[in-house]
PDB file of N, CA and C in Angstrom:
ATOM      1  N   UNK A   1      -6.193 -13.896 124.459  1.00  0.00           N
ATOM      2  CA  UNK A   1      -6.562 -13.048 123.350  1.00  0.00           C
ATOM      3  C   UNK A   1      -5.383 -12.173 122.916  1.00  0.00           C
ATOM      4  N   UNK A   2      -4.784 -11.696 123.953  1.00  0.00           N
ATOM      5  CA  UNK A   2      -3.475 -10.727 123.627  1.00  0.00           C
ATOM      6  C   UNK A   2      -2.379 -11.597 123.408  1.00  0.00           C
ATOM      7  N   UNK A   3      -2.352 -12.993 123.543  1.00  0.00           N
ATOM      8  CA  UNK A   3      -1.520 -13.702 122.625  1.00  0.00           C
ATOM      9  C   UNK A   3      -1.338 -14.013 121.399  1.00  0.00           C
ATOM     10  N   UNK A   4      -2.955 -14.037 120.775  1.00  0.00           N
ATOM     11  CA  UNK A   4      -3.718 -14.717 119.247  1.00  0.00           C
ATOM     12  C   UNK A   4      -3.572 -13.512 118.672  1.00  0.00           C
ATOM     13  N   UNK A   5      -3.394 -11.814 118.903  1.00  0.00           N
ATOM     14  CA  UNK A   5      -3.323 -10.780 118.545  1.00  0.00           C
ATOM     15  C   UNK A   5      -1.472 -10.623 118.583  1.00  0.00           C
ATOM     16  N   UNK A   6      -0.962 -11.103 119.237  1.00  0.00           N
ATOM     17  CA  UNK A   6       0.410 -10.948 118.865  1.00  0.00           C
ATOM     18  C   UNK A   6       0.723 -12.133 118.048  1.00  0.00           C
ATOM     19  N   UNK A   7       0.472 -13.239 118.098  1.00  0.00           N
ATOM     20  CA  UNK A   7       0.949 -13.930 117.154  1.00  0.00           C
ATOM     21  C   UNK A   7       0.353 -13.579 115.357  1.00  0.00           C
ATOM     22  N   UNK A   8      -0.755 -13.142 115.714  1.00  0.00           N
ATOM     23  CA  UNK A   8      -1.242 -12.764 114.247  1.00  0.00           C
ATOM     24  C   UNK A   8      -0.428 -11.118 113.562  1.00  0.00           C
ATOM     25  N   UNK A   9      -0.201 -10.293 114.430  1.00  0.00           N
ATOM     26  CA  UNK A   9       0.710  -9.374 113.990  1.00  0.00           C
ATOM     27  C   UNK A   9       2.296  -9.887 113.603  1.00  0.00           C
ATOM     28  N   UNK A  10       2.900 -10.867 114.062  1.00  0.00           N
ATOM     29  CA  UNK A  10       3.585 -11.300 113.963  1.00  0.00           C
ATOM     30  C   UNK A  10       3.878 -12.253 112.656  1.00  0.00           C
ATOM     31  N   UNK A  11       2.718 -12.982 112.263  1.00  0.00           N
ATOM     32  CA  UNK A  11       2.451 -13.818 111.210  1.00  0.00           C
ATOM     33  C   UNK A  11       2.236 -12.443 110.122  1.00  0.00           C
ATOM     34  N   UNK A  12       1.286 -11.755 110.527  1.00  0.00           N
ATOM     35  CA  UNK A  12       1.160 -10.234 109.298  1.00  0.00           C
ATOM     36  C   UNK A  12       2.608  -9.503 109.225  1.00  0.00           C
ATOM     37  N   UNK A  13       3.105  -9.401 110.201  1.00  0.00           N
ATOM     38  CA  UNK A  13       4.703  -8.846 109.666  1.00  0.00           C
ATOM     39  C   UNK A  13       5.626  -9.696 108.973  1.00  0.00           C
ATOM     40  N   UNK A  14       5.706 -11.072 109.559  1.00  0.00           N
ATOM     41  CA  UNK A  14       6.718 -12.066 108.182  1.00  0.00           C
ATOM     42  C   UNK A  14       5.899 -12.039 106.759  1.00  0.00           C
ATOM     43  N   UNK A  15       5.037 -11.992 106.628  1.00  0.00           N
ATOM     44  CA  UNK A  15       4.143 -11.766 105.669  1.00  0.00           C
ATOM     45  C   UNK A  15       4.911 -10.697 104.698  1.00  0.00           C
ATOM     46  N   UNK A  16       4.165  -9.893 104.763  1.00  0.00           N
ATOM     47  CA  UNK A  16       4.709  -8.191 104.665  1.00  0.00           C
ATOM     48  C   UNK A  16       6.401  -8.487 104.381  1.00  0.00           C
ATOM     49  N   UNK A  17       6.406  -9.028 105.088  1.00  0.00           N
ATOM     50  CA  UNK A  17       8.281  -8.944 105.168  1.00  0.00           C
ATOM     51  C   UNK A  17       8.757  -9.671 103.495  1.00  0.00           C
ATOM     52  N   UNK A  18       8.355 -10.600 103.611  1.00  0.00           N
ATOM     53  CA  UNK A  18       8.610 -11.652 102.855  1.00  0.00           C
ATOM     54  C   UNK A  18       7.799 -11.478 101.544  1.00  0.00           C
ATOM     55  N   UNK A  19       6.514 -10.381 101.133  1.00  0.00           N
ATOM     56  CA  UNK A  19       6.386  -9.949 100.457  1.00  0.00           C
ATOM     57  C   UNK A  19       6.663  -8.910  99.611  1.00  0.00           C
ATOM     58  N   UNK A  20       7.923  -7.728 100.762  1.00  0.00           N
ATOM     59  CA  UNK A  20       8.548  -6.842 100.354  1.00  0.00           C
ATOM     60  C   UNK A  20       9.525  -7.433  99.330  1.00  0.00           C
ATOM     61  N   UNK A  21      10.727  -8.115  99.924  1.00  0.00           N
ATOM     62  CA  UNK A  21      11.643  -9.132  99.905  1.00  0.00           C
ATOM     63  C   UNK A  21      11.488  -9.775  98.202  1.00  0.00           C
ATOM     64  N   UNK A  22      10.389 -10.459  98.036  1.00  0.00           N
ATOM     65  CA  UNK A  22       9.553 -10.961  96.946  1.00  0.00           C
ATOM     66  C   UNK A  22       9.323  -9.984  95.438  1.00  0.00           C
ATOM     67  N   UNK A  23       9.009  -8.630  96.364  1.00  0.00           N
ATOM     68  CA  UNK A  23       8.524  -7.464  95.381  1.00  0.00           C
ATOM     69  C   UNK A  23      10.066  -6.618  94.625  1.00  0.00           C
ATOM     70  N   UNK A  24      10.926  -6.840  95.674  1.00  0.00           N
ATOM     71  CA  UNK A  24      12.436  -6.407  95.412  1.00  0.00           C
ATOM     72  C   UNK A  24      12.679  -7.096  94.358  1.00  0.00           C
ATOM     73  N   UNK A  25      12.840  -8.555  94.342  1.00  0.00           N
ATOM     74  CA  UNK A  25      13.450  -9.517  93.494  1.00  0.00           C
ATOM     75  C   UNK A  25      12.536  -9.199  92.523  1.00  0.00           C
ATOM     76  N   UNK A  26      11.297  -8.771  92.498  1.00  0.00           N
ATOM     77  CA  UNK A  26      10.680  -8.941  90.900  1.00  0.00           C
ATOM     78  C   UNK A  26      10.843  -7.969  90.524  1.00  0.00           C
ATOM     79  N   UNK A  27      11.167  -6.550  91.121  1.00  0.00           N
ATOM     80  CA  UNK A  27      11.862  -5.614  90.474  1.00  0.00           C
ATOM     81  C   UNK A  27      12.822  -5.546  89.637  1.00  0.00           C
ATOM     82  N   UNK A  28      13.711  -6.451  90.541  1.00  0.00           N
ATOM     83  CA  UNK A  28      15.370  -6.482  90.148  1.00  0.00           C
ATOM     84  C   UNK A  28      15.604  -6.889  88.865  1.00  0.00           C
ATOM     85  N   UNK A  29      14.624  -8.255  88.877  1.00  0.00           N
ATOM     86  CA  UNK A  29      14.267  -9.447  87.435  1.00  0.00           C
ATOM     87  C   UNK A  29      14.090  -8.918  86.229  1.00  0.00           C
ATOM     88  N   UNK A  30      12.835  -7.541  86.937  1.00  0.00           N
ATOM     89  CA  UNK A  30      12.045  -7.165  85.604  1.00  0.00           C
ATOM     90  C   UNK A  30      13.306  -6.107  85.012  1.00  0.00           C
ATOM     91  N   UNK A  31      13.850  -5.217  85.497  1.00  0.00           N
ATOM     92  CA  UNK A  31      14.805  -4.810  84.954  1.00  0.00           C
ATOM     93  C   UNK A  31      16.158  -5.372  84.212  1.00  0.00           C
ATOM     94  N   UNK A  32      16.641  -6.334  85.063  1.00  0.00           N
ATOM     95  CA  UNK A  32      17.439  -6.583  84.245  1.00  0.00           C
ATOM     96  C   UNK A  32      17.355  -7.687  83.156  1.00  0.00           C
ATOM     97  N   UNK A  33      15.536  -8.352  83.341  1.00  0.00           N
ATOM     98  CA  UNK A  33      15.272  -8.567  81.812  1.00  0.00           C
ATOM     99  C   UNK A  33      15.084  -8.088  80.705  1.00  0.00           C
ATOM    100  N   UNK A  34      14.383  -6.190  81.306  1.00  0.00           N
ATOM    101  CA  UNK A  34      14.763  -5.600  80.470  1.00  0.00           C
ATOM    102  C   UNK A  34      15.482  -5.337  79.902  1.00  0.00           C
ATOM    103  N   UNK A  35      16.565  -5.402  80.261  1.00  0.00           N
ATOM    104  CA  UNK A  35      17.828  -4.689  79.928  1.00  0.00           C
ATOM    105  C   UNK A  35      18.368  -5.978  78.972  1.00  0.00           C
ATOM    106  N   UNK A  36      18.037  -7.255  79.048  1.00  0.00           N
ATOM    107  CA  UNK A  36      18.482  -8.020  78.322  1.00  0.00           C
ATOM    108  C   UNK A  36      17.748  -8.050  77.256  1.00  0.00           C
ATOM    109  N   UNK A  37      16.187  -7.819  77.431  1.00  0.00           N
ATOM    110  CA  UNK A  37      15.374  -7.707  76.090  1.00  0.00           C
ATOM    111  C   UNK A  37      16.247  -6.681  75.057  1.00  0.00           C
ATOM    112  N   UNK A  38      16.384  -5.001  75.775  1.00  0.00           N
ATOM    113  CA  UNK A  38      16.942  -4.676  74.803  1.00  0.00           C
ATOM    114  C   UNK A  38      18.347  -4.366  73.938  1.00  0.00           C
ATOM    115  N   UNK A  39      19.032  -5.158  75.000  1.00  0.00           N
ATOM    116  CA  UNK A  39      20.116  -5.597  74.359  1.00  0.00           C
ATOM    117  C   UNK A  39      19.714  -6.499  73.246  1.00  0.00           C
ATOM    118  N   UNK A  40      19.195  -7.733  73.314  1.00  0.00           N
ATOM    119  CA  UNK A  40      18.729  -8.922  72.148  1.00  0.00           C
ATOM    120  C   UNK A  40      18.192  -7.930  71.207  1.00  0.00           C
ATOM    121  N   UNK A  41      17.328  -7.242  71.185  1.00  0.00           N
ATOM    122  CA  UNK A  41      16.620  -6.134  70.411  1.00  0.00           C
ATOM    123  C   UNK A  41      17.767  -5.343  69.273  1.00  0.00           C
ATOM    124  N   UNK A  42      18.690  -5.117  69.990  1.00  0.00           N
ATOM    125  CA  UNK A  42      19.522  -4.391  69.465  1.00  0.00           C
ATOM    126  C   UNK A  42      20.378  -5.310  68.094  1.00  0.00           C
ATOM    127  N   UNK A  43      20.730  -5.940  68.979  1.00  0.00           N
ATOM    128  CA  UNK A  43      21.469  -7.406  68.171  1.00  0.00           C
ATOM    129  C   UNK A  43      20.846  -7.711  67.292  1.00  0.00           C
ATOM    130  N   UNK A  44      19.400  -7.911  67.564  1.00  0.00           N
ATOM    131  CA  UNK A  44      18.723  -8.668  66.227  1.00  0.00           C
ATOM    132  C   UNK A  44      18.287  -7.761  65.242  1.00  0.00           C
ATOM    133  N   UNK A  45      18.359  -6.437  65.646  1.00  0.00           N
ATOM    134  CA  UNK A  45      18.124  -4.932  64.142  1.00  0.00           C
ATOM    135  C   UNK A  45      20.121  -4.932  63.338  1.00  0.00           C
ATOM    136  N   UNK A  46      20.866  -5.531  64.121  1.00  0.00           N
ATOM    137  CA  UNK A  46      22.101  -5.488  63.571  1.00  0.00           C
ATOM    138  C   UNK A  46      22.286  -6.938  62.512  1.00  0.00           C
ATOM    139  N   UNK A  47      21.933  -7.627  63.325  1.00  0.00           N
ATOM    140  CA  UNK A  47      22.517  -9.309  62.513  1.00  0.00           C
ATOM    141  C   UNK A  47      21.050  -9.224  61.756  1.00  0.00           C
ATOM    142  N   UNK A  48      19.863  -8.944  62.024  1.00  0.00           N
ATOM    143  CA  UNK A  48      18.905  -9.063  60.864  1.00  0.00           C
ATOM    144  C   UNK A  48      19.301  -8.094  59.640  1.00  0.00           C
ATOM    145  N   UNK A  49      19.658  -6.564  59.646  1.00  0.00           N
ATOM    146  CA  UNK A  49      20.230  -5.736  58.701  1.00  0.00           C
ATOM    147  C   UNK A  49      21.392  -6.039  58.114  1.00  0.00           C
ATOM    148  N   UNK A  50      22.389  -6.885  58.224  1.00  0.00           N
ATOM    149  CA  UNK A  50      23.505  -7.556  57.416  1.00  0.00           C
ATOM    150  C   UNK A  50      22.492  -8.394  56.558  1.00  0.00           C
ATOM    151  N   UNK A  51      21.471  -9.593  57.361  1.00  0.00           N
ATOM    152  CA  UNK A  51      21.218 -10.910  56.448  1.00  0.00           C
ATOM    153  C   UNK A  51      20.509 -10.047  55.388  1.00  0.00           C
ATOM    154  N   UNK A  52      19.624  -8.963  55.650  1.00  0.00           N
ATOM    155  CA  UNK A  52      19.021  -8.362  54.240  1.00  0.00           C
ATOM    156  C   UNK A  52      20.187  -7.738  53.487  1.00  0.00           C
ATOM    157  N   UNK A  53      20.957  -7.208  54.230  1.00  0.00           N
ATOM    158  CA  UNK A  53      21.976  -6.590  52.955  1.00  0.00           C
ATOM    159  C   UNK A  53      23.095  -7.662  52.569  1.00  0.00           C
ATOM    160  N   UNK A  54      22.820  -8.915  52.722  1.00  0.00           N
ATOM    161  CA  UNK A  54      23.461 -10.276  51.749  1.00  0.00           C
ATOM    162  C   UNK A  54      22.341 -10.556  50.626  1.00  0.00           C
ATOM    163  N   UNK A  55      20.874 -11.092  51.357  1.00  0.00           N
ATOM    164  CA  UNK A  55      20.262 -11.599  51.273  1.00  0.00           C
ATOM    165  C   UNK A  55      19.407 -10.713  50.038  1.00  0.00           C
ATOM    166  N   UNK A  56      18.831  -9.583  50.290  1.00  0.00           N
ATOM    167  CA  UNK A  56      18.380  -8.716  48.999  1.00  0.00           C
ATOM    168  C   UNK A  56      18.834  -8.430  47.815  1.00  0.00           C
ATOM    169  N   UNK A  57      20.142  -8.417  47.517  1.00  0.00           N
ATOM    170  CA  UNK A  57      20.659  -8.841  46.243  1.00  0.00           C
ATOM    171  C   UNK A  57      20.440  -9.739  45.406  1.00  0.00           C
ATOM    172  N   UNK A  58      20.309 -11.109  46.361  1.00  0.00           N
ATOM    173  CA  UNK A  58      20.559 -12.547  45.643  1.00  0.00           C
ATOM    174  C   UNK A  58      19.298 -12.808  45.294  1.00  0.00           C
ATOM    175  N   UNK A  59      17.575 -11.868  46.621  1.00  0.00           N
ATOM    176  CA  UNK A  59      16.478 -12.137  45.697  1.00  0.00           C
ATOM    177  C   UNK A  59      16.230 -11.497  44.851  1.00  0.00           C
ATOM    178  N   UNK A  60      17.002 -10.052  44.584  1.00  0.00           N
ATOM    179  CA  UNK A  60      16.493  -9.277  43.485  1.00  0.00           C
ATOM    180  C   UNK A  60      16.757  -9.652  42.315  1.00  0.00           C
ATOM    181  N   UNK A  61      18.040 -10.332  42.371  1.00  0.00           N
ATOM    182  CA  UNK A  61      18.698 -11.361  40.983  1.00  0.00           C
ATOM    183  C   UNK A  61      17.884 -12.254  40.700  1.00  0.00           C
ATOM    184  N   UNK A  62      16.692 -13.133  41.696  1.00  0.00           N
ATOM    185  CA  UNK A  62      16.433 -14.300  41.125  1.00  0.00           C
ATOM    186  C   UNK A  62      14.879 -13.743  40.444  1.00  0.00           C
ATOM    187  N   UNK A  63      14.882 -12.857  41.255  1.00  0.00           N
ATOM    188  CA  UNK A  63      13.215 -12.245  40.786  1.00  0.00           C
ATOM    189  C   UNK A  63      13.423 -11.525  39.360  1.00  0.00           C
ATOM    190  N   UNK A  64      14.785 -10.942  38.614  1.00  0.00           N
ATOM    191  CA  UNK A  64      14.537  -9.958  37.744  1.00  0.00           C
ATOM    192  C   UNK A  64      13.973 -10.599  36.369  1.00  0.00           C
ATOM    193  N   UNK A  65      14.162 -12.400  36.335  1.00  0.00           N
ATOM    194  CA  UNK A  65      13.154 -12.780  34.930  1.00  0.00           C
ATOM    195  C   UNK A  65      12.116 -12.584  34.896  1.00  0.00           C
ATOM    196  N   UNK A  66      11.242 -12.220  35.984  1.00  0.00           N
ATOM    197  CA  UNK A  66      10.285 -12.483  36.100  1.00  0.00           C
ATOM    198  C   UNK A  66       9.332 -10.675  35.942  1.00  0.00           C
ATOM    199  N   UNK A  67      10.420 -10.132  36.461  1.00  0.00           N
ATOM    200  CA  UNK A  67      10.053  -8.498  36.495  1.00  0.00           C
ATOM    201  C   UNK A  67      10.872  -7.691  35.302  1.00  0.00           C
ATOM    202  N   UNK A  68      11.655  -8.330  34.160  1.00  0.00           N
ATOM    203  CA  UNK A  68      12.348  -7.816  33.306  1.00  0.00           C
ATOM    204  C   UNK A  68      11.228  -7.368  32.014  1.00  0.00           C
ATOM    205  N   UNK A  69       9.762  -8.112  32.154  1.00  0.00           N
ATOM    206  CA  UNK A  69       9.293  -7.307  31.161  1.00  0.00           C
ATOM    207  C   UNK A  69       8.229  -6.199  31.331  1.00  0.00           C
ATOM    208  N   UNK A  70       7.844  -6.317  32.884  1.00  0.00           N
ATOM    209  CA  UNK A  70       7.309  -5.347  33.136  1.00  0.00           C
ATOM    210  C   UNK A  70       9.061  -4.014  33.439  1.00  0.00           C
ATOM    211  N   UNK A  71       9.529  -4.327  33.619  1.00  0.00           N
ATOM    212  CA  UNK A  71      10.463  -2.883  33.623  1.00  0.00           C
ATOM    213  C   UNK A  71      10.379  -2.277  32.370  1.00  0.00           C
ATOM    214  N   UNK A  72      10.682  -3.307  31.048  1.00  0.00           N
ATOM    215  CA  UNK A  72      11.393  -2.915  30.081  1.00  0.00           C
ATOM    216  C   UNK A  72       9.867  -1.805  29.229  1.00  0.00           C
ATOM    217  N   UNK A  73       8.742  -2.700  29.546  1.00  0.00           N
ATOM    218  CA  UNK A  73       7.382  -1.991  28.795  1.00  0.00           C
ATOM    219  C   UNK A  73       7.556  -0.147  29.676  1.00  0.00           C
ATOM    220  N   UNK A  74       7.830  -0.036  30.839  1.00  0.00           N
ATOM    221  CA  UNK A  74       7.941   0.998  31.755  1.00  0.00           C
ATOM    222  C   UNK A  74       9.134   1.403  30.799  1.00  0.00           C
ATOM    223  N   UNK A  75       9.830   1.329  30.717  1.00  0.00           N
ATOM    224  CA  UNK A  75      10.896   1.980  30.007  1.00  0.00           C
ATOM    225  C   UNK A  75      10.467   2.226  28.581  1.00  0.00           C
ATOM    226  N   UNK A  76      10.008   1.497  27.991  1.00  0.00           N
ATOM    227  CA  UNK A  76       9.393   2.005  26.534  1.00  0.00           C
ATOM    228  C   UNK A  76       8.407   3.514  26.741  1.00  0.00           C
ATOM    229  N   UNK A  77       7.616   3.594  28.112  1.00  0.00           N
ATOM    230  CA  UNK A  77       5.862   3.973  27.931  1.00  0.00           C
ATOM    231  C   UNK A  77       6.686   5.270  28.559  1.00  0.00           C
ATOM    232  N   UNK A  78       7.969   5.370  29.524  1.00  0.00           N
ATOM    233  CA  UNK A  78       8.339   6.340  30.119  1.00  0.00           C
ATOM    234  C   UNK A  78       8.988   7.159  28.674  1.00  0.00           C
ATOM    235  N   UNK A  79       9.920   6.165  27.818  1.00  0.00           N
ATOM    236  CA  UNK A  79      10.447   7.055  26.774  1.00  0.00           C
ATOM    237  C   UNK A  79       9.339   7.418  25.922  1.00  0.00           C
ATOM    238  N   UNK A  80       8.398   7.654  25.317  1.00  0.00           N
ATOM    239  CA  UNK A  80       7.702   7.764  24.789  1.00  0.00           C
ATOM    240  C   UNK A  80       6.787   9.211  25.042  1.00  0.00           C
ATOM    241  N   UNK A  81       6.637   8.826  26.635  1.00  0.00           N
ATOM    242  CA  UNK A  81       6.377  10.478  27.127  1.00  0.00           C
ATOM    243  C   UNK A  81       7.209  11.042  26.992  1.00  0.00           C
ATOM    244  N   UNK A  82       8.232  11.112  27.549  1.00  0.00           N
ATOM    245  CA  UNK A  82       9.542  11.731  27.632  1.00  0.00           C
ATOM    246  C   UNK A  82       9.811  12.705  26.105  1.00  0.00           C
ATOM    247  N   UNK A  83       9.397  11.809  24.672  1.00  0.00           N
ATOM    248  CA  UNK A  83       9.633  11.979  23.984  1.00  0.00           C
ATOM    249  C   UNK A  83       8.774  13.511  23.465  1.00  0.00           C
ATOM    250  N   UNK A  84       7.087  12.612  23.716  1.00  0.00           N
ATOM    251  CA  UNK A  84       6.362  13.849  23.106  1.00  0.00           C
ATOM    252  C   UNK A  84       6.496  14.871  23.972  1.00  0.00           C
ATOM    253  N   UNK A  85       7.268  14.998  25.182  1.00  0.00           N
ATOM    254  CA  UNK A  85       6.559  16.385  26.000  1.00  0.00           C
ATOM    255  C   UNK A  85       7.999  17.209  25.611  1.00  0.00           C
ATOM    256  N   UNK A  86       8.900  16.639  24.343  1.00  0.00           N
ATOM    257  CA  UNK A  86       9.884  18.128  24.388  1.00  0.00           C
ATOM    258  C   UNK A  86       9.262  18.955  23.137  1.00  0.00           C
ATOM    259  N   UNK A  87       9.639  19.950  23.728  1.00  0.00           N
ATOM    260  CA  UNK A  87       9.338  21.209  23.158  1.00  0.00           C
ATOM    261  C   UNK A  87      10.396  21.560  21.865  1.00  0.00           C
ATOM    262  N   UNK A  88      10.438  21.901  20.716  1.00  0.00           N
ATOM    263  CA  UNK A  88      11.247  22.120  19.555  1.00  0.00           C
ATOM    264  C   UNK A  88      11.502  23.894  20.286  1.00  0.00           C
ATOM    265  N   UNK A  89      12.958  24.067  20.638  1.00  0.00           N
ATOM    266  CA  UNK A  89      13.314  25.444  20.591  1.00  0.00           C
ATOM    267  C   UNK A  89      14.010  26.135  19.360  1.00  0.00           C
ATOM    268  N   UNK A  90      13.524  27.265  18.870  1.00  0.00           N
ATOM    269  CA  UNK A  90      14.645  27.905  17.869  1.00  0.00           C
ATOM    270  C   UNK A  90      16.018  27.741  18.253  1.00  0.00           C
ATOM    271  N   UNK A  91      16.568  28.127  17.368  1.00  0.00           N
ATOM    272  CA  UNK A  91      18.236  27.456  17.000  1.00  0.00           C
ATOM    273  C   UNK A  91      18.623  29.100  17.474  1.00  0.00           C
ATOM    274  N   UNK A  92      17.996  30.463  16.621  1.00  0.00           N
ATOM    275  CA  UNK A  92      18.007  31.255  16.968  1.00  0.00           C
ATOM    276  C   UNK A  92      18.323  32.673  18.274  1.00  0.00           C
ATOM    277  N   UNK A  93      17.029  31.411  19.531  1.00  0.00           N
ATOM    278  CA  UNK A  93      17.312  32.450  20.204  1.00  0.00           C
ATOM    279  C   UNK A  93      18.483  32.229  21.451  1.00  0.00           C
ATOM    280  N   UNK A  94      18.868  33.048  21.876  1.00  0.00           N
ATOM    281  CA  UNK A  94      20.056  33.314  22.687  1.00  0.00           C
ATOM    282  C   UNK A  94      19.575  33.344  23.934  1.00  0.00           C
ATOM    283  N   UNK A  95      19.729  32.761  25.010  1.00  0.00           N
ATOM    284  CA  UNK A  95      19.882  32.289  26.155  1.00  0.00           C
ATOM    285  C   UNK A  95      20.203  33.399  27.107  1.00  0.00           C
TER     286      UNK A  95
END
């Protein structure tokens, strides 16, 4: 009996052992995947923010036939207010 009790403490300590061991390495992993996630993270807010600042020009150019007459009516309806809300000042008064 005091053999089947040492061999089973024995089997529970490589255990343990080999689960510490196990728990280290997935530490180690998870960090320095982190650390690679946010490196990639970083990279991809840099090389994605160039392709829009190529890339947003060339769609705003292809889109403007399509949005040139809604601007231009906005530009009529804006001058128009613009127009009636000035006020006629005397020539008169002095500032």
């Amino acid at each position: 009996m005091i053999t089947m009790s040492v061999l089973l403490m024995l089997f529970v300590g490589l255990w343990l052992a080999v689960a510490l061991i196990g728990a280290v390495f997935k530490l180690t992993f998870a960090l320095v995947g982190g650390l690679f996630h946010l490196v990639g993270a970083v990279l991809g807010l840099v090389f994605g923010g160039l392709a829009l600042l190529i890339v947003a020009p060339i769609v705003a150019l292809a889109v403007l036939p399509f949005c040139l007459p809604v601007i231009l009516l906005v530009a009529v309806i804006w001058a128009i207010a613009r127009a009636s809300h000035r006020t006629a000042t005397p020539a008169n008064v002095a500032h």
